[in-house]
C-alpha atoms as a PDB file:
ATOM      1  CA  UNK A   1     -17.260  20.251 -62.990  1.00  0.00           C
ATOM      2  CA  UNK A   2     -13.742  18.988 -63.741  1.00  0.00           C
ATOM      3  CA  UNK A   3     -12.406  16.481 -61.321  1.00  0.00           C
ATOM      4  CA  UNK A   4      -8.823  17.027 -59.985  1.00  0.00           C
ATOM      5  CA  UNK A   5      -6.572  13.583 -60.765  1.00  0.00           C
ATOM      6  CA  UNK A   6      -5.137  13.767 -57.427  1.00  0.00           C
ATOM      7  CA  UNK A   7      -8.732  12.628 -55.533  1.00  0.00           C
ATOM      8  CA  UNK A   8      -8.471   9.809 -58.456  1.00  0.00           C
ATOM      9  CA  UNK A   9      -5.196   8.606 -57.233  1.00  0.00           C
ATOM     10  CA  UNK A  10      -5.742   8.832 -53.882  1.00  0.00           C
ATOM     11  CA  UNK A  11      -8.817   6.844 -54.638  1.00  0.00           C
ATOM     12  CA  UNK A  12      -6.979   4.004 -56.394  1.00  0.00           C
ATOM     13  CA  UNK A  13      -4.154   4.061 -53.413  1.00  0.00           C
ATOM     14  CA  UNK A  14      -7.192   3.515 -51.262  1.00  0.00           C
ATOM     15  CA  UNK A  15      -8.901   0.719 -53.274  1.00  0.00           C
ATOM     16  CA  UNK A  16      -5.446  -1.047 -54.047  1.00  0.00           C
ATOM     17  CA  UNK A  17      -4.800  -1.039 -49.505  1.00  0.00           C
ATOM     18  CA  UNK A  18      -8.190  -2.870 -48.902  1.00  0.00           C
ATOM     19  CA  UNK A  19      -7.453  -5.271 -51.777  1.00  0.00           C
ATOM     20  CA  UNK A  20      -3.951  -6.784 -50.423  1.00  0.00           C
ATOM     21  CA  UNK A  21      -5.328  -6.181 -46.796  1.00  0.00           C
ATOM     22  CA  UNK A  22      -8.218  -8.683 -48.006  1.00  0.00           C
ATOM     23  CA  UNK A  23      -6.300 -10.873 -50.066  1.00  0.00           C
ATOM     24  CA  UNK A  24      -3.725 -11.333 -46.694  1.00  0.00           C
ATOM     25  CA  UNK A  25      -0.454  -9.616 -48.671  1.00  0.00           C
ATOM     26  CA  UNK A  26      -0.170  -7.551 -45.952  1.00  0.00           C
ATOM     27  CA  UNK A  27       1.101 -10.271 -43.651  1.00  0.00           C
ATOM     28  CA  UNK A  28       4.804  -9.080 -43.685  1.00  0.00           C
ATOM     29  CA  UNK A  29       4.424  -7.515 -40.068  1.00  0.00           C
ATOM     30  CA  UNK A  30       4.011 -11.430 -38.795  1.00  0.00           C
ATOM     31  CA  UNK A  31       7.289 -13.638 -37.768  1.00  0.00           C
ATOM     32  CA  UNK A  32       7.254 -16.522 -40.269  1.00  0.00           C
ATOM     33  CA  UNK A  33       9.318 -19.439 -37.950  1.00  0.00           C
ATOM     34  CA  UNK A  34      10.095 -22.968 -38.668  1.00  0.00           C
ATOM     35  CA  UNK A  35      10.211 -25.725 -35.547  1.00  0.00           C
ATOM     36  CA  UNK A  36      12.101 -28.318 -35.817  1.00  0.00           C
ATOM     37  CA  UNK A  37      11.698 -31.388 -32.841  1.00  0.00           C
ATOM     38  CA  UNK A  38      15.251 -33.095 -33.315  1.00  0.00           C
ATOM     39  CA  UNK A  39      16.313 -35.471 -30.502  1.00  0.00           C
ATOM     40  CA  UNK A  40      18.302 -33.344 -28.947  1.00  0.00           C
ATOM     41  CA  UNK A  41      17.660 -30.162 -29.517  1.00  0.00           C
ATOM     42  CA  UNK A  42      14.743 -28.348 -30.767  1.00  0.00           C
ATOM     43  CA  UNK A  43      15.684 -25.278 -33.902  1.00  0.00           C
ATOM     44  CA  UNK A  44      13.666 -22.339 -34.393  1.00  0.00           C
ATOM     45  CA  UNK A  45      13.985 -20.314 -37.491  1.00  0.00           C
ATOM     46  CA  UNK A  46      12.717 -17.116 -37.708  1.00  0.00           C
ATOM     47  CA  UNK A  47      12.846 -14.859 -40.990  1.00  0.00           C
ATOM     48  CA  UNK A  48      13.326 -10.928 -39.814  1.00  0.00           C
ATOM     49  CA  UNK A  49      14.532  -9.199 -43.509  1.00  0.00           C
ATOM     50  CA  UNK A  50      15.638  -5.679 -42.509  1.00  0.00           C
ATOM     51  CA  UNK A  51      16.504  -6.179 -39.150  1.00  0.00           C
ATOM     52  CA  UNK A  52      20.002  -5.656 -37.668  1.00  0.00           C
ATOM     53  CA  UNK A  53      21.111  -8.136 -35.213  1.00  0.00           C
ATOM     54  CA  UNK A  54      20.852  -5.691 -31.991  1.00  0.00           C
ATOM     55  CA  UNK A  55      16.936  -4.521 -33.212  1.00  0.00           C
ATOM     56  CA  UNK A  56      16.751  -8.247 -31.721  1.00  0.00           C
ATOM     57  CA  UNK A  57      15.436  -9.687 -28.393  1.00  0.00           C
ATOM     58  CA  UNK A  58      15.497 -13.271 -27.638  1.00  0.00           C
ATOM     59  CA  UNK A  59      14.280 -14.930 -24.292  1.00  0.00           C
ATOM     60  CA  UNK A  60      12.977 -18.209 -23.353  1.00  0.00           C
ATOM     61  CA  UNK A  61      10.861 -18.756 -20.030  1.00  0.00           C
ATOM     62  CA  UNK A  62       9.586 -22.327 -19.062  1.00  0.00           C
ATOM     63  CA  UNK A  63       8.658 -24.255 -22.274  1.00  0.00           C
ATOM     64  CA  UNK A  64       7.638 -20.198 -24.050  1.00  0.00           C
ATOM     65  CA  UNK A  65      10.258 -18.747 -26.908  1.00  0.00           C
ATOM     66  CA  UNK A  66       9.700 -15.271 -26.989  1.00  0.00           C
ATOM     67  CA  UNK A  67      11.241 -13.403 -30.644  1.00  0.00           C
ATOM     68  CA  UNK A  68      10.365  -9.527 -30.934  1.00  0.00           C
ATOM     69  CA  UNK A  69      12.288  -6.652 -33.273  1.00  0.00           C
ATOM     70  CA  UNK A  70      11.900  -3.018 -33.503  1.00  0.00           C
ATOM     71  CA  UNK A  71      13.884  -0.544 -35.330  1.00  0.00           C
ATOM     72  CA  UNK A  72      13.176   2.404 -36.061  1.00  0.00           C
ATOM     73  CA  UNK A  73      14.759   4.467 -39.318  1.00  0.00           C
ATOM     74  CA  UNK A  74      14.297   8.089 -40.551  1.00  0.00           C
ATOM     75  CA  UNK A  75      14.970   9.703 -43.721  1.00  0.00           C
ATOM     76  CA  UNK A  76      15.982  13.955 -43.847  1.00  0.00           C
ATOM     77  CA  UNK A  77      15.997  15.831 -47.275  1.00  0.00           C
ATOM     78  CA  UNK A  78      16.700  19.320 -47.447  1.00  0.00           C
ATOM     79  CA  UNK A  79      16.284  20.414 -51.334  1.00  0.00           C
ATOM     80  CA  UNK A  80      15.631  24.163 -52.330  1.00  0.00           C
ATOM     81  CA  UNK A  81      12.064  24.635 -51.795  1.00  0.00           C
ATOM     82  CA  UNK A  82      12.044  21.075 -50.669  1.00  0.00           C
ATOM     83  CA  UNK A  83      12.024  20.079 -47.009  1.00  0.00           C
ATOM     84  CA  UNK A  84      11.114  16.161 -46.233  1.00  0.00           C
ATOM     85  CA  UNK A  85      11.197  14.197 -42.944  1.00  0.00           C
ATOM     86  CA  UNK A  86      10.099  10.765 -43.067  1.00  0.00           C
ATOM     87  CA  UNK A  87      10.277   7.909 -40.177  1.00  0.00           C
ATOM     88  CA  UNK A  88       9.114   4.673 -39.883  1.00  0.00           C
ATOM     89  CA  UNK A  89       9.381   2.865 -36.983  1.00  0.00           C
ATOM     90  CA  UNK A  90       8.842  -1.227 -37.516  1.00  0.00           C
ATOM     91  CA  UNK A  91       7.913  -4.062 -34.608  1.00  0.00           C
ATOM     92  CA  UNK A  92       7.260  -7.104 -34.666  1.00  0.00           C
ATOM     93  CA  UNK A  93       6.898  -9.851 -32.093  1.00  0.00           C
ATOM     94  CA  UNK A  94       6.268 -13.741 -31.612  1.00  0.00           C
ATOM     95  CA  UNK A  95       5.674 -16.540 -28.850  1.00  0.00           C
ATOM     96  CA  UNK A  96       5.737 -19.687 -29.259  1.00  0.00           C
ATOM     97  CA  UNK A  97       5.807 -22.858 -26.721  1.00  0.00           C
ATOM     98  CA  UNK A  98       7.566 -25.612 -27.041  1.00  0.00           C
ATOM     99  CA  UNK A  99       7.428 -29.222 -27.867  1.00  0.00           C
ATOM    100  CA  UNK A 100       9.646 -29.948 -24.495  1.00  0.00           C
ATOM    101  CA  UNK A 101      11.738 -28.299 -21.925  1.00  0.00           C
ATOM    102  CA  UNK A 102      15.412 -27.140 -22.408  1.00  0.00           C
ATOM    103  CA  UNK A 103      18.089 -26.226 -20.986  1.00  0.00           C
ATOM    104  CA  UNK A 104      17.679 -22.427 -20.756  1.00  0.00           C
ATOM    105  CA  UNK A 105      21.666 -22.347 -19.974  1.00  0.00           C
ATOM    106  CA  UNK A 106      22.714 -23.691 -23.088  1.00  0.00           C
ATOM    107  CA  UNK A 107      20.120 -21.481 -25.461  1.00  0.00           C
ATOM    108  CA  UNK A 108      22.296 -20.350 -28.732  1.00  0.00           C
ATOM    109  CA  UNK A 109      21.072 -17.772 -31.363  1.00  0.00           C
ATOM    110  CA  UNK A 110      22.821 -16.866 -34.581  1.00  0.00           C
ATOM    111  CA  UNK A 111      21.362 -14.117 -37.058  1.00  0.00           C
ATOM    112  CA  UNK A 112      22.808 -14.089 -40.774  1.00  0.00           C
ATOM    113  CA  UNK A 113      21.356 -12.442 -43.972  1.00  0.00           C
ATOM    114  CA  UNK A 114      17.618 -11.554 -42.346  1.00  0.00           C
ATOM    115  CA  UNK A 115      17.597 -15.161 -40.812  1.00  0.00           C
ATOM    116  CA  UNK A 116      17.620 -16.162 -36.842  1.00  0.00           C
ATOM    117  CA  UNK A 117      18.664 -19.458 -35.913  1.00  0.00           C
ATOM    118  CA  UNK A 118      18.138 -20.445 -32.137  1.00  0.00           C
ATOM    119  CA  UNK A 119      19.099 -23.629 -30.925  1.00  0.00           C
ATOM    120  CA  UNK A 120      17.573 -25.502 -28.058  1.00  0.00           C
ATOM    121  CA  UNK A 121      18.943 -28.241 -25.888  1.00  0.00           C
ATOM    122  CA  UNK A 122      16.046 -30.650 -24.587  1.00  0.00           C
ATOM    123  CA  UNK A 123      16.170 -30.888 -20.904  1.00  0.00           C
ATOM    124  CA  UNK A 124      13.760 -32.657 -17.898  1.00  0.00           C
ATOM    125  CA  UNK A 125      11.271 -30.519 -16.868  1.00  0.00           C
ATOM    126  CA  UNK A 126      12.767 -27.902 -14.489  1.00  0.00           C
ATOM    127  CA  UNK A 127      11.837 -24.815 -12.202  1.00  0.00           C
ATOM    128  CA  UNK A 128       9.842 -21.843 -14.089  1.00  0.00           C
ATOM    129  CA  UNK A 129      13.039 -19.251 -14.551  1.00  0.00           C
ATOM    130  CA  UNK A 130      13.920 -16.791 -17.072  1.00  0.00           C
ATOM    131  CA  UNK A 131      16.613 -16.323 -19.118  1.00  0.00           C
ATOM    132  CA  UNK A 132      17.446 -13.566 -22.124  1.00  0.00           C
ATOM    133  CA  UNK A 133      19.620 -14.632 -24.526  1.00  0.00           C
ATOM    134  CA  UNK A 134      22.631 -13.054 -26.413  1.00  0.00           C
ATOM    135  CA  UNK A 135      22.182 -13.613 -30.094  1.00  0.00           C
ATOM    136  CA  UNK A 136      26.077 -13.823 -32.573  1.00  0.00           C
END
């Protein structure tokens, strides 16, 4: 019986998926953030390659920084004999809490080149309220 090569490469797609899902590779759908306690302020940077800046929402509630970004993209090829429709849709979503209050007034964000900066003034602790903020 012959086999047909396209099982086989479906079979090493398959076997190459498990290995980087058990070696951790496939970790890109996570937020990687850095935290940084100044006295002041406290910075949070947040890497989101391939985002635009309005796939972004920002909001900050009590001592909790919230980061999430969806977009969604889709790709239309129309070849003779060749018809292709692709979409992806990407989302991806963090919480943190904070070291101390802030001042949920004075909240900045900036996003350049895949990177979101958001910069928060320390405060005394204050009532539980909500805020969403606009990101530049």
């Amino acid at each position: 019986m012959q086999r047909n090569p396209f099982d086989e490469i479906e079979d090493l797609f398959d076997r190459m998926g498990r290995s980087f899902e058990d070696s951790g590779l496939t970790r890109f759908q996570d937020i990687s953030i850095d935290v940084l306690d100044a006295d002041e302020t406290i910075e949070v940077v947040a890497d989101l390659p391939g985002f635009e800046k309005d796939d972004l929402n920002v909001s900050v509630r009590g001592r909790q920084l919230s980061i999430a970004a969806e977009r969604e993209a889709s790709t239309d090829v129309d070849e003779e004999n060749y018809i292709r429709h692709e979409r992806t849709q990407r989302s991806v979503s963090r919480s943190l809490t904070l070291p101390a209050e802030v001042k949920r007034d004075e909240v900045t964000a900036s996003y350049r080149n895949g990177v979101l900066t958001v910069t928060l003034p320390k405060a005394e602790p204050d009532a539980d309220d909500s805020r969403s903020i606009d990101i530049e």
